[in-house]
N, C-alpha and C. Protein backbone atom coordinates (compact mmCIF):
# COMPACT_ATOMS: atom_id res chain seq x y z
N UNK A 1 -112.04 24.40 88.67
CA UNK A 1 -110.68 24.79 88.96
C UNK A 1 -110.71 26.00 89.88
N UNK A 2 -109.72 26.12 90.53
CA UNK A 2 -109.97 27.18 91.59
C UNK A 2 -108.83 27.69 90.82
N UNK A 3 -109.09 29.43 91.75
CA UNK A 3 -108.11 30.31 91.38
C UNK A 3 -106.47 30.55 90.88
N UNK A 4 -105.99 29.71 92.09
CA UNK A 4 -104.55 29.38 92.72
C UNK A 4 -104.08 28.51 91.56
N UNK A 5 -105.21 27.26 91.00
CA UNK A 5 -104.87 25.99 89.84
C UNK A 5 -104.45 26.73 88.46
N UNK A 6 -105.98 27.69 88.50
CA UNK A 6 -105.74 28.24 86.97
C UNK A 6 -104.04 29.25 87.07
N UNK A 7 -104.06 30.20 88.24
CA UNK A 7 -102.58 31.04 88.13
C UNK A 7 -101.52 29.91 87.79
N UNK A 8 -101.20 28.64 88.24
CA UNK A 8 -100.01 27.83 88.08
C UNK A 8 -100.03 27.09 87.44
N UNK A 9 -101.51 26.64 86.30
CA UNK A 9 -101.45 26.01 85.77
C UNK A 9 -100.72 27.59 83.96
N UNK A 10 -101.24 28.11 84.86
CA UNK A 10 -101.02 29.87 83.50
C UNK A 10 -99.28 29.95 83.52
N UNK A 11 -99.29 29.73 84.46
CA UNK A 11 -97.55 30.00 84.69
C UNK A 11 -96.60 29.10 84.02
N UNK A 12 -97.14 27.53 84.43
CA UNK A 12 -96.59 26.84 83.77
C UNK A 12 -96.68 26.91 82.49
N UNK A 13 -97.48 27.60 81.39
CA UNK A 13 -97.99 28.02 79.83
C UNK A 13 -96.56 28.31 79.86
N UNK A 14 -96.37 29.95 80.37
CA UNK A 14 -95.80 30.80 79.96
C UNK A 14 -94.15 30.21 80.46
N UNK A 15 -93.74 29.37 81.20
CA UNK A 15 -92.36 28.81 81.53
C UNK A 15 -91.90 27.76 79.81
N UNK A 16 -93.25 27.13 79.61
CA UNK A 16 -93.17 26.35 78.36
C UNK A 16 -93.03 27.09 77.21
N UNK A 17 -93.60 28.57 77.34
CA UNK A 17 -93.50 29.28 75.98
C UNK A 17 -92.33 30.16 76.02
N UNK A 18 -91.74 29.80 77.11
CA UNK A 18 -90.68 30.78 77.20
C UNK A 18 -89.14 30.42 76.94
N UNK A 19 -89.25 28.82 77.17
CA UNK A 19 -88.29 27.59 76.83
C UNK A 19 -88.37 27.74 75.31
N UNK A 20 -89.55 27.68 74.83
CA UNK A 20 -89.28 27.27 73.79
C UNK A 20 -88.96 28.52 72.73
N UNK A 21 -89.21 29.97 73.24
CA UNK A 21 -88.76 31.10 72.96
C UNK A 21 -86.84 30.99 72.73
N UNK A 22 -86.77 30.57 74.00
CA UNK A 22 -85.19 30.61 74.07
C UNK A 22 -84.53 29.91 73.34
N UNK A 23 -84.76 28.21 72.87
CA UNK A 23 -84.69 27.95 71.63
C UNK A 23 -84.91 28.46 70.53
N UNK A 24 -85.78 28.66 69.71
CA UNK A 24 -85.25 29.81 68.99
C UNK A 24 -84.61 30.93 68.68
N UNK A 25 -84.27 31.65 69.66
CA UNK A 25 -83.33 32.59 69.67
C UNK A 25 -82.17 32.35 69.32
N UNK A 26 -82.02 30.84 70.09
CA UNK A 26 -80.56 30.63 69.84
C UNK A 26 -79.95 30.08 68.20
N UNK A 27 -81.50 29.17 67.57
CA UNK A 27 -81.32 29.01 66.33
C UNK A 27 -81.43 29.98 65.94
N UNK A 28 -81.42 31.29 65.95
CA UNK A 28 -81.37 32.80 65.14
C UNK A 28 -79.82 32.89 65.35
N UNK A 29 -79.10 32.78 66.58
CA UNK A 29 -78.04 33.29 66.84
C UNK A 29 -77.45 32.62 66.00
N UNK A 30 -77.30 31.12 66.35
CA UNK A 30 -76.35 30.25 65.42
C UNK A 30 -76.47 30.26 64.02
N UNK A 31 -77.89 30.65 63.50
CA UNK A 31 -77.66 31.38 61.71
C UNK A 31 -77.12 32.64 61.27
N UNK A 32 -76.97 33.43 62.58
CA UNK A 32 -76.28 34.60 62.66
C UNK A 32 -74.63 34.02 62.77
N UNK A 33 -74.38 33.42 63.46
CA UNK A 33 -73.03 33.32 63.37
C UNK A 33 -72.16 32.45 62.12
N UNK A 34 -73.17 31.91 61.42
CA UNK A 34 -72.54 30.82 60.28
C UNK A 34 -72.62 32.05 59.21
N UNK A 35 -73.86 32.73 59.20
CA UNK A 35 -73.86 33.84 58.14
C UNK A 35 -72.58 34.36 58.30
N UNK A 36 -72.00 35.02 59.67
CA UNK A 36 -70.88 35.93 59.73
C UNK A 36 -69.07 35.13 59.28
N UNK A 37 -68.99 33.74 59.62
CA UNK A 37 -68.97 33.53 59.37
C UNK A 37 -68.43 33.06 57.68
N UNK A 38 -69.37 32.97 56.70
CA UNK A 38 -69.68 32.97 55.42
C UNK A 38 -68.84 34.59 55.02
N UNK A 39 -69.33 35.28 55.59
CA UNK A 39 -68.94 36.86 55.14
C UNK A 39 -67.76 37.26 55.40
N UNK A 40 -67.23 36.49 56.47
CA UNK A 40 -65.12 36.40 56.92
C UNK A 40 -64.89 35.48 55.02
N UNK A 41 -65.53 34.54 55.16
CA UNK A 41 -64.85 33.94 54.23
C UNK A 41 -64.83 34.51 52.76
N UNK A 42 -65.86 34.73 52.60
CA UNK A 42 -65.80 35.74 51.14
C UNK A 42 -65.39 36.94 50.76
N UNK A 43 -64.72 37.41 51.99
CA UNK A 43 -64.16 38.79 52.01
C UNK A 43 -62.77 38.51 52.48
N UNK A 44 -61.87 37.12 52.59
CA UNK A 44 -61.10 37.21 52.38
C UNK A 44 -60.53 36.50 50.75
N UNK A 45 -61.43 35.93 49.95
CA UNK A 45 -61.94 35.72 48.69
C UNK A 45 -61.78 36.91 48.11
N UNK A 46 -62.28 37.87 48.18
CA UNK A 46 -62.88 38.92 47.61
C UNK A 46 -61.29 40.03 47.98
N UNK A 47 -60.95 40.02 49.23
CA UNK A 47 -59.01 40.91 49.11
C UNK A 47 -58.32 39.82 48.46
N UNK A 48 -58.18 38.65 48.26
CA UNK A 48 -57.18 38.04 47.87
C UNK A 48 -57.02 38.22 46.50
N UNK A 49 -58.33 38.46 45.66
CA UNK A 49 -58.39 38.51 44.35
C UNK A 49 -58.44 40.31 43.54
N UNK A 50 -58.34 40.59 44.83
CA UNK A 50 -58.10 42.24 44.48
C UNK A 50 -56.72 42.27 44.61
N UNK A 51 -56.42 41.55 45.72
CA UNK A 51 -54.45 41.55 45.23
C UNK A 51 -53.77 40.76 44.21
N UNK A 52 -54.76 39.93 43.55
CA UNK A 52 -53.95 39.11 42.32
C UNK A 52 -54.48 40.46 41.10
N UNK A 53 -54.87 41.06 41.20
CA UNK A 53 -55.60 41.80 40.04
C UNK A 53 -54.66 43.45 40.05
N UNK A 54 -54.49 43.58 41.20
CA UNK A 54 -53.22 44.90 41.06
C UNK A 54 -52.09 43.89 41.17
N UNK A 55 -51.43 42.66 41.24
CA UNK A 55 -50.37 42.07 40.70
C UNK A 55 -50.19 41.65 39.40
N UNK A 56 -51.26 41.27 38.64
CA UNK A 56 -50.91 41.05 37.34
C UNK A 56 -51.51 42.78 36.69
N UNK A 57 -51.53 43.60 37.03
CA UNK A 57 -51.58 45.04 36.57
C UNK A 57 -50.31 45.25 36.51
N UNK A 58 -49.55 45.03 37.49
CA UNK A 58 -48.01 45.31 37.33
C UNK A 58 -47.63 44.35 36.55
N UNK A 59 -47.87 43.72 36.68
CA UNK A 59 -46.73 42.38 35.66
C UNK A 59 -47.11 42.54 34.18
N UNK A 60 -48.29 43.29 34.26
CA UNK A 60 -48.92 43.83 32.15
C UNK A 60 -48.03 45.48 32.33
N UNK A 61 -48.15 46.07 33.08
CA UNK A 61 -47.50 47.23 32.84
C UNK A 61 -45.68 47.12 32.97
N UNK A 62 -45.07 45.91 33.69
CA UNK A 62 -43.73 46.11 33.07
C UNK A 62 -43.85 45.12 31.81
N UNK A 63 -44.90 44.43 31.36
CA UNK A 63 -44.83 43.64 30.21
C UNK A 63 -44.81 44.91 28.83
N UNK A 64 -45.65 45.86 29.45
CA UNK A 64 -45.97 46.60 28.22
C UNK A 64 -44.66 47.86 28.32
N UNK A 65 -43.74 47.94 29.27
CA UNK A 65 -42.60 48.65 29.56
C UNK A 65 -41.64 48.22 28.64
N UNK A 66 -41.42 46.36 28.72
CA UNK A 66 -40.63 45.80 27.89
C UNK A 66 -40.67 46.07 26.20
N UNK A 67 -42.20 45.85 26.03
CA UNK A 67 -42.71 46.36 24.71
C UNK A 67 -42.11 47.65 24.24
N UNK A 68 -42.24 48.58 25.00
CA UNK A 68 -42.53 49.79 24.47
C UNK A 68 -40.57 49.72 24.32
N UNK A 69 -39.77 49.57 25.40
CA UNK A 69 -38.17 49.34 25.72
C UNK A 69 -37.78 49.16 24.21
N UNK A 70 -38.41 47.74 23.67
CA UNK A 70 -37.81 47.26 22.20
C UNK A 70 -37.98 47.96 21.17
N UNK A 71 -39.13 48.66 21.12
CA UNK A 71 -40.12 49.46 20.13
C UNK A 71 -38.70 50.73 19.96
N UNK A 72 -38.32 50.64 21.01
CA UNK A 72 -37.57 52.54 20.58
C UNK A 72 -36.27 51.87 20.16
N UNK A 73 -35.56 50.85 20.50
CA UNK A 73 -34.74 50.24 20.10
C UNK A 73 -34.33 49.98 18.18
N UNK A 74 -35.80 49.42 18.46
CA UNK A 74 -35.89 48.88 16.93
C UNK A 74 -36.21 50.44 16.27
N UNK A 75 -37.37 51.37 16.41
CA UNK A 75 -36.98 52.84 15.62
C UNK A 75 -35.80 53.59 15.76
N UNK A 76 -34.91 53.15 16.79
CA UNK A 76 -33.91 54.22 16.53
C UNK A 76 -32.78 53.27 15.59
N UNK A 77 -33.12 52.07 15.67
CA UNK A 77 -31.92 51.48 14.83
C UNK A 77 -32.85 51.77 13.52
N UNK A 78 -33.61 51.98 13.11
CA UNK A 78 -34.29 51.99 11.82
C UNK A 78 -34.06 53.03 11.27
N UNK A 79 -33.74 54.73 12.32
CA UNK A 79 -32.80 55.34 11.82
C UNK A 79 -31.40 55.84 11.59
N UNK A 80 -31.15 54.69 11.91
CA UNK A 80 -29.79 54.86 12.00
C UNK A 80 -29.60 53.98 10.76
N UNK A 81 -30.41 53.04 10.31
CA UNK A 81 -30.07 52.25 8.75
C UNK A 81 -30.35 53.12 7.75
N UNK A 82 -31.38 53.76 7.81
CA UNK A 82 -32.10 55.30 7.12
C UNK A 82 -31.02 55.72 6.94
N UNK A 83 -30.03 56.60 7.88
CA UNK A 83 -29.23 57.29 7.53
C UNK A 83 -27.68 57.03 7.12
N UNK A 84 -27.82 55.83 6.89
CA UNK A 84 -26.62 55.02 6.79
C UNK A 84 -26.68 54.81 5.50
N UNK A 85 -28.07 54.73 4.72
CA UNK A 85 -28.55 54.28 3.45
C UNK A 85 -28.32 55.62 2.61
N UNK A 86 -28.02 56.58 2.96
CA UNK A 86 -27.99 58.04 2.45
C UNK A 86 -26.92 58.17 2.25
N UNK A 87 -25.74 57.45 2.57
CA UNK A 87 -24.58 57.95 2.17
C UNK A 87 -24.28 58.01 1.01
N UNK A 88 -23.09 58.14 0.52
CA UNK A 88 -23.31 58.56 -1.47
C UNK A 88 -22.47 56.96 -1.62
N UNK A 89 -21.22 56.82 -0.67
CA UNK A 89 -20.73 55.89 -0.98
C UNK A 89 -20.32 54.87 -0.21
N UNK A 90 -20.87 53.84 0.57
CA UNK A 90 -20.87 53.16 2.21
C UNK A 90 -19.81 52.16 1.48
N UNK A 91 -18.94 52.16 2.74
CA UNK A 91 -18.33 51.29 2.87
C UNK A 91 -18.47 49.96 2.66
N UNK A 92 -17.37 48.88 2.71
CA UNK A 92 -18.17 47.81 3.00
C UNK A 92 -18.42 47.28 4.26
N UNK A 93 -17.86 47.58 5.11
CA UNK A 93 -17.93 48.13 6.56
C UNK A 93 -19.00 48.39 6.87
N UNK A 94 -19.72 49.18 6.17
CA UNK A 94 -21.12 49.85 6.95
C UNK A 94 -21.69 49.08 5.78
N UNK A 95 -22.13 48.65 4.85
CA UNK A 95 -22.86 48.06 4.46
C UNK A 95 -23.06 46.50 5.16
N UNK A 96 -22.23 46.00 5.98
CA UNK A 96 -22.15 44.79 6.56
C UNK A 96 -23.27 45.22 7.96
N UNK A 97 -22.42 46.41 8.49
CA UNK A 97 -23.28 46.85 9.92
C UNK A 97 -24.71 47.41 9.14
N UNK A 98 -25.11 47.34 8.12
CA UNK A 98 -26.38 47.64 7.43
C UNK A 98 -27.44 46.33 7.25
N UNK A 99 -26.46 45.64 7.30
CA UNK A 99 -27.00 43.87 7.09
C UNK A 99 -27.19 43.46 8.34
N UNK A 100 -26.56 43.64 9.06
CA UNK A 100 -26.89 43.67 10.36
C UNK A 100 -27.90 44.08 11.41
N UNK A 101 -27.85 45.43 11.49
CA UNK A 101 -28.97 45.78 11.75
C UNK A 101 -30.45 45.63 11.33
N UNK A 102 -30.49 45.31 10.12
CA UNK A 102 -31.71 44.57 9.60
C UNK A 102 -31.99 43.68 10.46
N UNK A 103 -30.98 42.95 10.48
CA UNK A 103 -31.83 41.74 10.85
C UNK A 103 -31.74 41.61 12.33
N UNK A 104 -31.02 42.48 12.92
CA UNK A 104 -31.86 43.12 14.40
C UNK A 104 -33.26 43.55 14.55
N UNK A 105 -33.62 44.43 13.36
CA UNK A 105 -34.91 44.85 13.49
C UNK A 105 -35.63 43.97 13.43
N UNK A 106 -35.80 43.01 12.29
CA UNK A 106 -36.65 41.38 12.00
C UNK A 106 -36.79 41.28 13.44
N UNK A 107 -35.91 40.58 13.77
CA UNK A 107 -35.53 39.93 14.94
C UNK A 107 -36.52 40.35 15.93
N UNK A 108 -36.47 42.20 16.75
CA UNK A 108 -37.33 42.50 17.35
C UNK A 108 -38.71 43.13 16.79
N UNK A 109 -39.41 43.03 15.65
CA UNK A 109 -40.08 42.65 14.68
C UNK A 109 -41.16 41.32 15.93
N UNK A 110 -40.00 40.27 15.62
CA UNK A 110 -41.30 39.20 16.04
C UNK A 110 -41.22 39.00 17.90
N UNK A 111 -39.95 39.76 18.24
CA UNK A 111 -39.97 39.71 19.70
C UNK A 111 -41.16 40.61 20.38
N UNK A 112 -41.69 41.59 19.24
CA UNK A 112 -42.51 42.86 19.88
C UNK A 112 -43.75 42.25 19.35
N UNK A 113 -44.05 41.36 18.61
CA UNK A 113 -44.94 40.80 18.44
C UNK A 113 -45.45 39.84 19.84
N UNK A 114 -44.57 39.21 19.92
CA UNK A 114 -44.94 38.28 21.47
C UNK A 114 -44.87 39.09 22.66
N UNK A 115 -44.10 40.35 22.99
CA UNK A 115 -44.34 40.77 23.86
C UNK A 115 -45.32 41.65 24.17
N UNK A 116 -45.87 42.08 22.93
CA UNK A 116 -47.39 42.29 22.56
C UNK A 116 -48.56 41.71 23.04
N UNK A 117 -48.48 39.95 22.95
CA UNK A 117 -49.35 39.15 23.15
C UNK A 117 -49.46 38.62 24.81
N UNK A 118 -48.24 39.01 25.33
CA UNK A 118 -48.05 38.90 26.65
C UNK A 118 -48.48 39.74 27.55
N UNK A 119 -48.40 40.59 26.99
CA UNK A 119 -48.87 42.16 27.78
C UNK A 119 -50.19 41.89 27.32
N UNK A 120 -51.09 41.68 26.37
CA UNK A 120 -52.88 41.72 26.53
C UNK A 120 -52.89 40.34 27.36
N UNK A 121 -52.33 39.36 27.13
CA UNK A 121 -52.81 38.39 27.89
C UNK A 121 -53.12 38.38 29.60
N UNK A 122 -51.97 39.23 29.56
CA UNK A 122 -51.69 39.58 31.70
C UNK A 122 -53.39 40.99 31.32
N UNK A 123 -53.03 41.84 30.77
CA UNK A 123 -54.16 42.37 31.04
C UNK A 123 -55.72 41.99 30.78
N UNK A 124 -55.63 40.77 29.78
CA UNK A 124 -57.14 39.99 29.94
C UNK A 124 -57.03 39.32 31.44
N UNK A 125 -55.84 38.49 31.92
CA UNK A 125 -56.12 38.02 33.79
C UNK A 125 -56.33 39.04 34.51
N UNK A 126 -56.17 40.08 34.33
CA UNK A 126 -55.97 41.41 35.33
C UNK A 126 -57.94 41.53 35.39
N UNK A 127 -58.42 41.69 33.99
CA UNK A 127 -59.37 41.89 33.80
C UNK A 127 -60.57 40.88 34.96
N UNK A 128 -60.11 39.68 34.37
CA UNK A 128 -60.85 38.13 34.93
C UNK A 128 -60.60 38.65 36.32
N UNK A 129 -59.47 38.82 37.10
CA UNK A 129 -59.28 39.05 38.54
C UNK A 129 -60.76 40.09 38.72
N UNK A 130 -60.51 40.93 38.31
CA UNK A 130 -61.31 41.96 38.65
C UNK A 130 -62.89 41.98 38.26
N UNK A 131 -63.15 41.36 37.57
CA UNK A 131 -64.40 40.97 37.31
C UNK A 131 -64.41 39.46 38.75
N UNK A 132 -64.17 38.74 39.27
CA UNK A 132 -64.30 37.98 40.20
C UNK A 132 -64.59 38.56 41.46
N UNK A 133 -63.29 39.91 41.63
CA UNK A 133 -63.36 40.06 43.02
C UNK A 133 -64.99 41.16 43.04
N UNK A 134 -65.44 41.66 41.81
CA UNK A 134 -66.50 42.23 41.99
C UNK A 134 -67.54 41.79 42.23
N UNK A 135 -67.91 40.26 42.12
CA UNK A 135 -68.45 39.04 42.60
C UNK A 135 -68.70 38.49 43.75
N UNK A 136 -67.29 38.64 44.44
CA UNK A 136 -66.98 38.61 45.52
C UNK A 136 -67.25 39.77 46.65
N UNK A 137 -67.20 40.97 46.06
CA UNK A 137 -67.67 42.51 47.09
C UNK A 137 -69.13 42.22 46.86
N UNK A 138 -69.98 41.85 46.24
CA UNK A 138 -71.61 42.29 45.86
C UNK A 138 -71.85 40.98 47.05
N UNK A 139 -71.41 39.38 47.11
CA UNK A 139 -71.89 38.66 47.65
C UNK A 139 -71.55 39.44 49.10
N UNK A 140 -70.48 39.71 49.09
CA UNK A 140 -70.21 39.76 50.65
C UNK A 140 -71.28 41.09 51.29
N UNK A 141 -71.46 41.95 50.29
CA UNK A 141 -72.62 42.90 51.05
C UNK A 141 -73.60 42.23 51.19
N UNK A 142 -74.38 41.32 50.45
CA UNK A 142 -75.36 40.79 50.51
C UNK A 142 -75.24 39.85 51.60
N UNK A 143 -74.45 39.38 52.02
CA UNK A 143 -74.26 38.56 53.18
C UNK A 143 -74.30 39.31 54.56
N UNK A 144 -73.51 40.36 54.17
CA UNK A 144 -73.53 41.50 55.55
C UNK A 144 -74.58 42.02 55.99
N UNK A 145 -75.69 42.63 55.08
CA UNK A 145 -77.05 42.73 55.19
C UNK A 145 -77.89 41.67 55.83
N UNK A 146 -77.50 40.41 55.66
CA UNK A 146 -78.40 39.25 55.71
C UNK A 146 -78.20 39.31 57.61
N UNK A 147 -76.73 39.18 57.85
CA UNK A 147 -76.32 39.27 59.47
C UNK A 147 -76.75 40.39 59.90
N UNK A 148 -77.14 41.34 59.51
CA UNK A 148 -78.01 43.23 60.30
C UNK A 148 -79.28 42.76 60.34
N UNK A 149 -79.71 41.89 58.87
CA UNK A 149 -81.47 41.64 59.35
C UNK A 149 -81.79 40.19 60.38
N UNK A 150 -80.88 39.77 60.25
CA UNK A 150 -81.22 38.57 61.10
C UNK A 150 -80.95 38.83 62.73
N UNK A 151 -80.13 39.64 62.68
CA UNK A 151 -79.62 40.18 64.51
C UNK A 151 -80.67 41.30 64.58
N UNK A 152 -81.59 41.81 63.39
CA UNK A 152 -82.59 42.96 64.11
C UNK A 152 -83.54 41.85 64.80
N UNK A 153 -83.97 40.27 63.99
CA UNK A 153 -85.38 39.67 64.54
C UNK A 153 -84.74 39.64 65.78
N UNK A 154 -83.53 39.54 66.74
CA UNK A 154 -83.23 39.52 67.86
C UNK A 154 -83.73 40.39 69.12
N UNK A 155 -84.07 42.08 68.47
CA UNK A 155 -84.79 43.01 69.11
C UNK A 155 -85.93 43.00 69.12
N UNK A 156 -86.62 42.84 67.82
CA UNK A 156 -88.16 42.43 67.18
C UNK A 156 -88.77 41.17 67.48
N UNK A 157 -87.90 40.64 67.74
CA UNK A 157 -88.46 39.44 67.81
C UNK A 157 -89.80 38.68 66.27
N UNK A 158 -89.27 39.35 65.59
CA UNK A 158 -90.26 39.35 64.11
C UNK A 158 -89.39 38.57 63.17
N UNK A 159 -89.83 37.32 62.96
CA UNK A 159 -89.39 36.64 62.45
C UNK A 159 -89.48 36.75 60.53
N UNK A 160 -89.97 37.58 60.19
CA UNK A 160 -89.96 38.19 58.97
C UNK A 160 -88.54 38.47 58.59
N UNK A 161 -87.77 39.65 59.41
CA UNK A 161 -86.73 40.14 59.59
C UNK A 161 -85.41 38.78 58.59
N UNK A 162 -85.35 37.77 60.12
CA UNK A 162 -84.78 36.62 60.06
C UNK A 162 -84.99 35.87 58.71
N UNK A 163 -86.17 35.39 57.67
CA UNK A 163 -86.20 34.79 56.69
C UNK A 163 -85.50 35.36 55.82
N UNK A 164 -86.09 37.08 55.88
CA UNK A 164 -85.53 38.05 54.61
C UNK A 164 -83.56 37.58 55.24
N UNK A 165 -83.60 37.82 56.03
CA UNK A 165 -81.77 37.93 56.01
C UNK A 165 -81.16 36.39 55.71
N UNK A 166 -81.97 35.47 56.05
CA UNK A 166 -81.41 34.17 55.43
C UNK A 166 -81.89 33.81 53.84
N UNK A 167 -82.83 34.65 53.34
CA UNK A 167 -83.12 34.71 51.34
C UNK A 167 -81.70 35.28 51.07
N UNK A 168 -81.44 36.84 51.98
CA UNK A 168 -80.33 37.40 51.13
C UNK A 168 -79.18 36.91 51.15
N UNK A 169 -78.27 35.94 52.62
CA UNK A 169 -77.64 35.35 52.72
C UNK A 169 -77.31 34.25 51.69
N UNK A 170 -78.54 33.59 51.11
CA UNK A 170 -78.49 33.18 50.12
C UNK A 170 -78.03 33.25 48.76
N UNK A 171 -78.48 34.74 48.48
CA UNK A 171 -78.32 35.42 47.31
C UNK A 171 -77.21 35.57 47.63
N UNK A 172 -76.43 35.95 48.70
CA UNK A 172 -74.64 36.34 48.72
C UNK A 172 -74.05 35.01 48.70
N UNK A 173 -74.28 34.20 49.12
CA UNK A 173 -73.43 33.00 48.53
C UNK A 173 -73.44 32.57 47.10
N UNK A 174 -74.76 32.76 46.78
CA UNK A 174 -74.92 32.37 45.10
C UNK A 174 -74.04 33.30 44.17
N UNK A 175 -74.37 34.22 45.08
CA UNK A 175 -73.48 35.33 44.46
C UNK A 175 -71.48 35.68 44.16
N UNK A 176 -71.17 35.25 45.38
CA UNK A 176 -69.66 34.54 45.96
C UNK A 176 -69.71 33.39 45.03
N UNK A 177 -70.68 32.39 44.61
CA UNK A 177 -70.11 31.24 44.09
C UNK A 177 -69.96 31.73 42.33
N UNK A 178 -70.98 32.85 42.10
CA UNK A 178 -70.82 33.15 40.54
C UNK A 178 -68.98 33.93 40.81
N UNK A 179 -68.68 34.37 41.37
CA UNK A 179 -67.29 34.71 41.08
C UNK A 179 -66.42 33.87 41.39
N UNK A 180 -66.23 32.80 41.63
CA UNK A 180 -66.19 31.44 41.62
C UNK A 180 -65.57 30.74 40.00
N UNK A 181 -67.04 30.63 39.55
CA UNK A 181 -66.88 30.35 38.36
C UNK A 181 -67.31 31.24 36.98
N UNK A 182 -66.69 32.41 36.95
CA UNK A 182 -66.85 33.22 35.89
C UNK A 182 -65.76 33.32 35.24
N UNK A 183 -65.69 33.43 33.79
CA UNK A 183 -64.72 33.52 33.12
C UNK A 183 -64.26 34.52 32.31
């Protein structure tokens, strides 16, 4: 082989290794962009369920407003039967509005009972919300990390970089899918 053969036959190496360089890059890019991607989607997962979780916070705190509303209702009518019961000689008038009010109190008795059960119930969903969207913030960092290490093999060209960010990408979806289904 003469000189001139081996330079163009060398050249042509490096045009072939350089094609096929550029292919890969671009399969880096396009796992970079599905990762990013993935991380739009779980982070609008992840606000949506932070706004159902300060909405049913409000809807347990005027639940537990209502509660508390009846609660003073029913003690102040309880003293007002108290002191109605002290008289030396009640009417029959007020012994009727004595019968009465009893059974107002009964009454909100079992209403403060359910509005009791309503108010923990919104604050067990409040809870569930918030245990999800925390599911949802851990995957999505882990996903965000995965798109910083996979766009560094882009400078490095070190394909180490790229696996580690598509393991963790991984782990953030697995992770997004446990808040998914947690209960």
């Amino acid at each position: 082989m003469e000189a001139n053969e081996i330079q163009e036959f060398s050249n042509q190496l490096k045009e072939a290794g350089e094609g096929k360089h550029e292919e890969s890059l671009t399969k880096i890019s396009l796992a970079i962009s599905i990762l990013a991607v993935l991380v739009a989607m779980v982070t609008v997962l992840g606000h949506r369920t932070h706004t159902e979780a300060v909405l049913m916070q409000s809807k347990a705190g005027d639940q537990w407003n209502e509660y508390q509303a009846k609660k003073i209702r029913q003690d102040n009518l309880a003293v007002v039967v108290d002191t109605l019961g002290l008289q030396p000689n009640p009417s029959q008038t007020t012994q009727q509005k004595v019968v009465e009010y009893k059974a107002h109190i009964a009454k909100w008795r079992d209403d403060l009972t359910e509005e009791q059960a309503k108010a923990r119930e919104l604050e067990a969903e409040v809870h569930h919300a918030e245990t999800q969207a925390s599911w949802y913030d851990l995957g999505e960092a882990l996903l965000q990390i995965a798109v910083v290490l996979c766009s560094v093999t882009l400078f490095t060209r070190n394909r180490g970089y790229f696996f580690l960010g598509l393991a963790l990408g991984i782990g953030g979806l697995a992770v997004a899918a446990t808040g998914m289904i947690v209960h």
